[in-house]
Protein backbone atom coordinates (compact mmCIF):
# COMPACT_ATOMS: atom_id res chain seq x y z
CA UNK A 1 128.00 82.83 161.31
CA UNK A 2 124.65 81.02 162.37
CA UNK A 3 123.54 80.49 158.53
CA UNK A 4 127.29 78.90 157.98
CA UNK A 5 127.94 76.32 161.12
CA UNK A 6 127.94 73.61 159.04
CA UNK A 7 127.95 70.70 161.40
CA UNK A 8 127.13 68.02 158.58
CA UNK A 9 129.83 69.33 156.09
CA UNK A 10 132.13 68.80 153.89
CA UNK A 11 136.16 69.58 154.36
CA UNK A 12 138.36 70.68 151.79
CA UNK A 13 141.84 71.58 153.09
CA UNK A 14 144.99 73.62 152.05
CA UNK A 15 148.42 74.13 153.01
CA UNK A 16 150.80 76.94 151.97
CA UNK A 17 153.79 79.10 153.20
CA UNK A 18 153.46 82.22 155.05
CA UNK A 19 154.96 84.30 152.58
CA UNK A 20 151.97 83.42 150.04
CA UNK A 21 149.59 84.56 152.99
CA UNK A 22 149.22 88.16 152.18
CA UNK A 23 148.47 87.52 148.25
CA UNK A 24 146.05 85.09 148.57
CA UNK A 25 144.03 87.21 150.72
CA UNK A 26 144.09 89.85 148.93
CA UNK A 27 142.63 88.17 145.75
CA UNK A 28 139.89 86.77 147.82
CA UNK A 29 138.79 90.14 149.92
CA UNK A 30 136.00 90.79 147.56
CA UNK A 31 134.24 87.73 148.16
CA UNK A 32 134.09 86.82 151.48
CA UNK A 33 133.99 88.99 155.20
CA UNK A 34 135.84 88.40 157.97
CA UNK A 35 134.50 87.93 161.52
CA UNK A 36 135.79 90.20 163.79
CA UNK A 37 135.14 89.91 167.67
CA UNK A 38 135.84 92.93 170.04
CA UNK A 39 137.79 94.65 167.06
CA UNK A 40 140.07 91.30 166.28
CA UNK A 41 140.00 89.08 163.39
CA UNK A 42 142.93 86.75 164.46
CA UNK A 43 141.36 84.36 167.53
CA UNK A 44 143.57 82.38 169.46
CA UNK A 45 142.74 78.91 169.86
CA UNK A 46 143.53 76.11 172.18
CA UNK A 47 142.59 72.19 171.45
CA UNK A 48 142.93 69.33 173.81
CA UNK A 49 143.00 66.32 171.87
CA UNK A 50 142.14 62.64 173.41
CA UNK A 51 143.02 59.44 172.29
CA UNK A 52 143.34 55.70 173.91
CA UNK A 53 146.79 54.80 175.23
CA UNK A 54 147.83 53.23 171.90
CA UNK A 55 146.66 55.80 170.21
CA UNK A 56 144.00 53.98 168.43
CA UNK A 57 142.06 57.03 166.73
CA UNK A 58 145.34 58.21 164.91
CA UNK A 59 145.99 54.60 163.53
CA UNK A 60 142.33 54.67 161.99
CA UNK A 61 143.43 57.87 160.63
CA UNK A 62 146.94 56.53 159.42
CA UNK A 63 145.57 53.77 157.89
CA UNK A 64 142.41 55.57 155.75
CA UNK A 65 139.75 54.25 157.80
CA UNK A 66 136.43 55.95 157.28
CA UNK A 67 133.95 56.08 160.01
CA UNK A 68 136.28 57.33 162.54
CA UNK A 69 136.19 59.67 165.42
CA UNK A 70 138.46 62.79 166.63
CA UNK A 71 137.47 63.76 170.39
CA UNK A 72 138.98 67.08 171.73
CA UNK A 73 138.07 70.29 173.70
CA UNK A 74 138.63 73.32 172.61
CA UNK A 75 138.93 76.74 174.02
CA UNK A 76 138.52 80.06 172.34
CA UNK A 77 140.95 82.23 173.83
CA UNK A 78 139.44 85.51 173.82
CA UNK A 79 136.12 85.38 174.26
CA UNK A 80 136.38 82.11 177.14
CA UNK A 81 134.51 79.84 175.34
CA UNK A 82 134.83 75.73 175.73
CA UNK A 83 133.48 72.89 173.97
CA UNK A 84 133.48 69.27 173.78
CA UNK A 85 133.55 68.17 170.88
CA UNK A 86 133.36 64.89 168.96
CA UNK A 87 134.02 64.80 165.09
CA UNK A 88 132.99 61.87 162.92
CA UNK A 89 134.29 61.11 159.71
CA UNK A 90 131.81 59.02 157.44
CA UNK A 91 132.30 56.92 154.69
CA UNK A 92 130.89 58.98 152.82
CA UNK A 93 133.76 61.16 153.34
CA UNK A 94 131.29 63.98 155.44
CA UNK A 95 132.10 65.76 158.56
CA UNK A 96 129.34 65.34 161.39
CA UNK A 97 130.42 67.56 164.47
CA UNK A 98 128.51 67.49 167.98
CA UNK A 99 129.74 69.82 170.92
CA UNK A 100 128.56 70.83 174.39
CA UNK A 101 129.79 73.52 176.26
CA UNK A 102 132.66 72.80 178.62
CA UNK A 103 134.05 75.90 180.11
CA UNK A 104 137.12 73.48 181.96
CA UNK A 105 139.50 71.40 180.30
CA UNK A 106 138.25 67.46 180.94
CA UNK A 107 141.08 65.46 182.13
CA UNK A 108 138.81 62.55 183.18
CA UNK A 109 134.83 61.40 182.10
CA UNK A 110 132.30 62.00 184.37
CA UNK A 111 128.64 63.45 184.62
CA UNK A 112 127.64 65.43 181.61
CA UNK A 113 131.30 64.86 179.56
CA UNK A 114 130.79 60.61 180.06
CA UNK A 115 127.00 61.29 179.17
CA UNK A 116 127.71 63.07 175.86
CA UNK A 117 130.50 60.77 174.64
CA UNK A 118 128.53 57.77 175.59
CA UNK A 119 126.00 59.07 173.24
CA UNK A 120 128.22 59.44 170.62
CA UNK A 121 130.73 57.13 170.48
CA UNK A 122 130.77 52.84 169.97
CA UNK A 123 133.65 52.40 172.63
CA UNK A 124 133.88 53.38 176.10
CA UNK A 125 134.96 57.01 176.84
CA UNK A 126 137.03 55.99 179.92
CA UNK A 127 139.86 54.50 177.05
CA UNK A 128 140.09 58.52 176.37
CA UNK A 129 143.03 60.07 177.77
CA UNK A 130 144.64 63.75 176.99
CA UNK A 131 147.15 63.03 174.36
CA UNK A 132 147.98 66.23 172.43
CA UNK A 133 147.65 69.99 172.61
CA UNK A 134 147.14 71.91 169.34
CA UNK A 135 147.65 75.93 169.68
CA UNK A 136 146.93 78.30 166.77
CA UNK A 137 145.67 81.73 165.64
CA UNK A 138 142.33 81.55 163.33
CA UNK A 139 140.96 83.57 160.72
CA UNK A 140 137.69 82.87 160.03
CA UNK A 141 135.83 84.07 156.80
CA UNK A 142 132.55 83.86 155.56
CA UNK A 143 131.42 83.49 151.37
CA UNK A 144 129.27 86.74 150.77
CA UNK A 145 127.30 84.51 148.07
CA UNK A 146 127.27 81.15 149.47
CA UNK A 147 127.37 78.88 152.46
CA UNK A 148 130.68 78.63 152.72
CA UNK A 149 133.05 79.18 155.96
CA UNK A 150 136.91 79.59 155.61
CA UNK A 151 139.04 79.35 157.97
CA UNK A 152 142.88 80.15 157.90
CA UNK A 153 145.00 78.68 160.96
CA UNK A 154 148.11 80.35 161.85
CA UNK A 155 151.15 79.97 164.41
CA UNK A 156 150.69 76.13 164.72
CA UNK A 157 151.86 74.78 168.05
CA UNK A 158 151.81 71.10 169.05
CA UNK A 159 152.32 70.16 172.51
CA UNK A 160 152.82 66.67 173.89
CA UNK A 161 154.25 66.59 177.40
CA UNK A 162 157.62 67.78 176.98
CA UNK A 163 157.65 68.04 173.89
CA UNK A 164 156.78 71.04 171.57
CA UNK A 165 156.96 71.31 168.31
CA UNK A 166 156.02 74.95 166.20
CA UNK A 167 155.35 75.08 162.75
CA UNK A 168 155.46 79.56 162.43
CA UNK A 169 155.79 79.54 158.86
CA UNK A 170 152.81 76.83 157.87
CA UNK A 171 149.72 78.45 156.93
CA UNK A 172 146.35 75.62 156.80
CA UNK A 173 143.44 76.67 155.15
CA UNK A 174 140.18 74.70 154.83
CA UNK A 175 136.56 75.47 152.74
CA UNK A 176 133.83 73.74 154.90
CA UNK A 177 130.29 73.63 152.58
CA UNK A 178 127.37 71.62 152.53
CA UNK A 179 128.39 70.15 149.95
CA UNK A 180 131.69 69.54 148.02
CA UNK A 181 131.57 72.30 145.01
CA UNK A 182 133.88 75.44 143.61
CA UNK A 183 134.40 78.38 145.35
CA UNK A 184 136.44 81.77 145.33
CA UNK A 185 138.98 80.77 147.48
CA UNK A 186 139.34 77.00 145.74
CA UNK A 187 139.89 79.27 142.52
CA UNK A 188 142.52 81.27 144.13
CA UNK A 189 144.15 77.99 145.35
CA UNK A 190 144.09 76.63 141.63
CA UNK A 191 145.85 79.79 140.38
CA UNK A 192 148.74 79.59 142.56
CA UNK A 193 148.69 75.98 141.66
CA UNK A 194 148.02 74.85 145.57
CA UNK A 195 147.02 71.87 145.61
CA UNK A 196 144.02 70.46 147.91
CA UNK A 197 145.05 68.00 150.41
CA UNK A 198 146.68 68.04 154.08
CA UNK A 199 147.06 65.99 157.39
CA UNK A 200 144.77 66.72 159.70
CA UNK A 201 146.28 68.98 162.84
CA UNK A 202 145.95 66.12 165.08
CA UNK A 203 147.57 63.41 163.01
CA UNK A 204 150.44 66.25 161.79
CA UNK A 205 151.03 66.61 165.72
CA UNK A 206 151.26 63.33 166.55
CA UNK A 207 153.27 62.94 163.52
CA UNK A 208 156.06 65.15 164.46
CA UNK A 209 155.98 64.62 168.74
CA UNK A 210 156.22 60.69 168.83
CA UNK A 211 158.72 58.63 167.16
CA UNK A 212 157.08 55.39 168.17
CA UNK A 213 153.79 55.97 166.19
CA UNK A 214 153.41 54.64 162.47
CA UNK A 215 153.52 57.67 159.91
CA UNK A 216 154.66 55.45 156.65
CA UNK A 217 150.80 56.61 155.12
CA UNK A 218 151.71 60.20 156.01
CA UNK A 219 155.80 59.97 154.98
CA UNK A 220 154.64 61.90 151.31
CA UNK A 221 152.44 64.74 153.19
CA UNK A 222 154.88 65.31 156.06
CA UNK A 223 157.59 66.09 153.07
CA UNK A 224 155.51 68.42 151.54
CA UNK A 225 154.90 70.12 154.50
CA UNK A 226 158.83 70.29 155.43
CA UNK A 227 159.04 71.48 152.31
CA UNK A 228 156.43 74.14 152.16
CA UNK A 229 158.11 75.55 155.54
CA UNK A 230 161.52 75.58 154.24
């Protein structure tokens, strides 16, 4: 896992049905291993995203801005862990994650949390407020031959006050490399004619748990996925 962080990456995503779950990794078992942590290989995960009050970071998404930010914390379930994280998107279309550790859930900016998104970000962190919650299982798998990570997200859950939407039977896979190449599990994807593409867990949350929100830009990928989980 050290040799494949991959915090200056590149993201290639997937999304497929549940039932398809169990073939795919079967055809890729023989090229990548599976981290396993106190005898599990399914982690739980929970993610706090954070947005401003008009939800300003999903409209950069919506609208295919590059250069844009997604701010969250996340907490690994079983082992305890939390981190702050803040994800840029270039426009050169490359992933450039910074984290702390943050064993409690922010809910406002001060000391080391205001510090750390100062230093990231071009706008003031106090705009940030909790928005959305994003609960799922993780499989996480390594390329035996490459630097290459996997990971395979199961169980989606998207919280948003009272609001909760679960997507059970939506399975979202994503290759994160160096840089943008083929792979074993890409292959697999291509032979059950999957093709690459998604919304991003955020953006899908928001998506589906506000109707005020603009989602014309995501209208084609949210049909696919109704579709998918049908």
């Amino acid at each position: 896992m050290d040799g494949v962080k991959l915090m200056n990456r590149t993201d290639t995503k997937f999304t497929f049905n549940l039932i398809q779950f169990e073939n795919i990794l079967e055809d890729i078992s023989k090229n990548y291993r599976v981290l396993e942590i106190e005898g599990k290989r399914i982690s739980g995960y929970k993610t706090l995203y954070y947005d401003t009050a008009k939800l300003n970071l999903y409209t950069k998404h919506h609208n295919g801005e590059l250069n844009r930010y997604k701010i969250r914390h996340r907490t690994y379930v079983e082992s305890k862990l939390g981190f702050l994280e803040v994800k840029f998107k270039n426009n050169k279309g490359r992933t450039v994650k910074n984290r702390i550790k943050k064993s409690e859930v922010p809910m406002n900016w001060e000391g080391e949390s205001e510090t750390f998104l100062n230093t990231l970000l071009p706008f003031e962190p106090q705009t940030l407020l909790p928005v959305l919650w994003v609960n799922y299982s993780r499989l996480t798998l390594v390329n035996m031959a490459d630097a290459e990570r996997l990971t395979i997200d199961l169980n989606l859950e998207f919280v948003n006050g009272k609001i909760t939407k679960k997507l059970s039977n939506l399975v979202i896979a994503e290759v994160k490399q160096e840089k943008r190449k083929s792979s074993p599990f890409i292959k697999v994807m291509k032979k059950y004619h999957i093709r690459e593409g998604s919304i991003s867990k955020y953006c899908l949350g928001i998506a589906l748990t506000c109707d005020t929100v603009k989602k014309n830009n995501f209208k084609e990928k949210l049909h696919t996925i109704k579709h998918l989980i049908c």
